[in-house]
C-alpha atoms as a PDB file:
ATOM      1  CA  UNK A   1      25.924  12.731  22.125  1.00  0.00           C
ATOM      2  CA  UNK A   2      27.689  15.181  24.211  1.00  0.00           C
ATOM      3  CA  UNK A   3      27.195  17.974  22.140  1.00  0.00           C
ATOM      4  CA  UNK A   4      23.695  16.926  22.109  1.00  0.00           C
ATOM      5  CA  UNK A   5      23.426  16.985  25.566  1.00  0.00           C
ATOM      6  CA  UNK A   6      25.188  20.717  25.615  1.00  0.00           C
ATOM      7  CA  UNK A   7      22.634  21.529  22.807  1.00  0.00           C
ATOM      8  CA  UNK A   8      19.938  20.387  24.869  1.00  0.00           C
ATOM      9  CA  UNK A   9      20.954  22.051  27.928  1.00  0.00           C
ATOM     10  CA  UNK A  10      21.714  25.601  26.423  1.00  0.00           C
ATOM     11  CA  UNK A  11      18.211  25.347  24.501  1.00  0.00           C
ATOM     12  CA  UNK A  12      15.981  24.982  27.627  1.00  0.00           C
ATOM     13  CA  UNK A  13      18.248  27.837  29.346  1.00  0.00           C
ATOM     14  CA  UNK A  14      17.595  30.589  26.207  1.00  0.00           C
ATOM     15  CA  UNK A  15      14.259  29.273  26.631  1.00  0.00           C
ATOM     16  CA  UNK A  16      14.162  29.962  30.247  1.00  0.00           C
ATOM     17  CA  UNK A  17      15.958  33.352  30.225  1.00  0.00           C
ATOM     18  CA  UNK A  18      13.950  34.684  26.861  1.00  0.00           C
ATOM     19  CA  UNK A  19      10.277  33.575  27.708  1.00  0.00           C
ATOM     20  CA  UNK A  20      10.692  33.249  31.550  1.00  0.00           C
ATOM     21  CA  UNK A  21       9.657  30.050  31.525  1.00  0.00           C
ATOM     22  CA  UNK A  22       9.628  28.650  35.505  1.00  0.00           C
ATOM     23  CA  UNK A  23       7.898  25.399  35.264  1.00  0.00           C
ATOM     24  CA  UNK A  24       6.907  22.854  32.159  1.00  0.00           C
ATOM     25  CA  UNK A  25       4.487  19.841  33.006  1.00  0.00           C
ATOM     26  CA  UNK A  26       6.194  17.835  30.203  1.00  0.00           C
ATOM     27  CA  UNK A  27       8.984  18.029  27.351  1.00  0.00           C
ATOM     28  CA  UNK A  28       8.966  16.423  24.301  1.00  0.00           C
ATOM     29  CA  UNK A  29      12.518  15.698  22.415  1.00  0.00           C
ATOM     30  CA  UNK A  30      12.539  14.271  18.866  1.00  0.00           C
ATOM     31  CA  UNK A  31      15.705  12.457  18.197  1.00  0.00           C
ATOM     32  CA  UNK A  32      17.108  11.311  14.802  1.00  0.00           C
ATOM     33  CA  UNK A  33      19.669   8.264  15.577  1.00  0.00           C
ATOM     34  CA  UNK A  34      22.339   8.202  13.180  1.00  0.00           C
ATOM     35  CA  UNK A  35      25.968   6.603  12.914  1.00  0.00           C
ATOM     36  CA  UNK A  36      29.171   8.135  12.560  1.00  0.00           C
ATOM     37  CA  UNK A  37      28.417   8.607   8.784  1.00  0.00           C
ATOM     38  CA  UNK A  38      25.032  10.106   9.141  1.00  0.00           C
ATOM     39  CA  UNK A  39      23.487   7.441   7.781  1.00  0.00           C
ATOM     40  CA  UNK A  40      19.764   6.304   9.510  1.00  0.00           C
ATOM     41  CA  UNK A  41      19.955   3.454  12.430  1.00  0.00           C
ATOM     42  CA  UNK A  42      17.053   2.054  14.281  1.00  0.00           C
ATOM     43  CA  UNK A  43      17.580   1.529  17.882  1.00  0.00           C
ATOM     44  CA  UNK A  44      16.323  -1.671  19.364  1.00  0.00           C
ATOM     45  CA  UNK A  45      15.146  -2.794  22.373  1.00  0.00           C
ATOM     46  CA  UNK A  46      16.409  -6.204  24.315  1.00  0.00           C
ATOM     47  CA  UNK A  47      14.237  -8.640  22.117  1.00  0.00           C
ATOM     48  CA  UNK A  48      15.492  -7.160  18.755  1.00  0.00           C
ATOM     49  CA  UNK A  49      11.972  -5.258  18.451  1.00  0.00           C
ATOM     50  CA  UNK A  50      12.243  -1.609  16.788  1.00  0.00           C
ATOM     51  CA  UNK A  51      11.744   1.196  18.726  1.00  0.00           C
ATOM     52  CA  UNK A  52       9.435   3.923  18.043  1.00  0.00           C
ATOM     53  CA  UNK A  53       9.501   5.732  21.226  1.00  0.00           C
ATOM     54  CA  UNK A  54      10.869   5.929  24.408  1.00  0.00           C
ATOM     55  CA  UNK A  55       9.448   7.227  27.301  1.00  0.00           C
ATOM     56  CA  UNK A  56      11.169   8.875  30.584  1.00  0.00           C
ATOM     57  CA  UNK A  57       9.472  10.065  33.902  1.00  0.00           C
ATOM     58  CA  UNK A  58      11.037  13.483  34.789  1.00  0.00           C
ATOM     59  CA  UNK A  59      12.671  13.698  37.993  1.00  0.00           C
ATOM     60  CA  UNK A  60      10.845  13.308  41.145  1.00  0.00           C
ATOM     61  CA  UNK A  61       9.711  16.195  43.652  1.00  0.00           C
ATOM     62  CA  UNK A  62      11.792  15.725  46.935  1.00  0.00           C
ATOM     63  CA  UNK A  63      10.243  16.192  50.593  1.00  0.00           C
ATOM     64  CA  UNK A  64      11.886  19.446  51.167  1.00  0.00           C
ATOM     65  CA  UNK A  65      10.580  20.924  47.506  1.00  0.00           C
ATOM     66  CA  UNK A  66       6.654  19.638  48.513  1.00  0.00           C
ATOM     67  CA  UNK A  67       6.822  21.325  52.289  1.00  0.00           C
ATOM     68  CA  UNK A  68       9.032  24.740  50.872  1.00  0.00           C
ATOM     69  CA  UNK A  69      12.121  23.635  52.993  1.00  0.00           C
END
């Protein structure tokens, strides 16, 4: 997952450098779980249900970024 995470990071800075891209309302990221042999695996949730999607609020505007400090 950390080369994932690398991945993840470099894409959105290419993006940002090539396009000059400055602000996104939303991102969507597909990810394919798999074990250590490549082989499919469904994640679960606490109650054993599958999951289909999971959903993350972005990070939150601070005080200084909504009065330009």
């Amino acid at each position: 997952m950390a080369q994932v995470r690398q991945a993840i990071f470099e894409a959105l800075g290419e993006i940002e450098d090539e396009y000059n891209l400055r602000h996104s309302r939303n991102v969507t990221l597909f990810v394919n779980p798999t074990d250590e042999f490549g082989e499919k695996v469904i994640l679960r949730d606490e109650r054993g249900k599958a999951l289909s999607r999971v959903t993350k609020k972005g990070p939150y505007r601070s005080a200084a970024e909504d009065y330009n400090l």
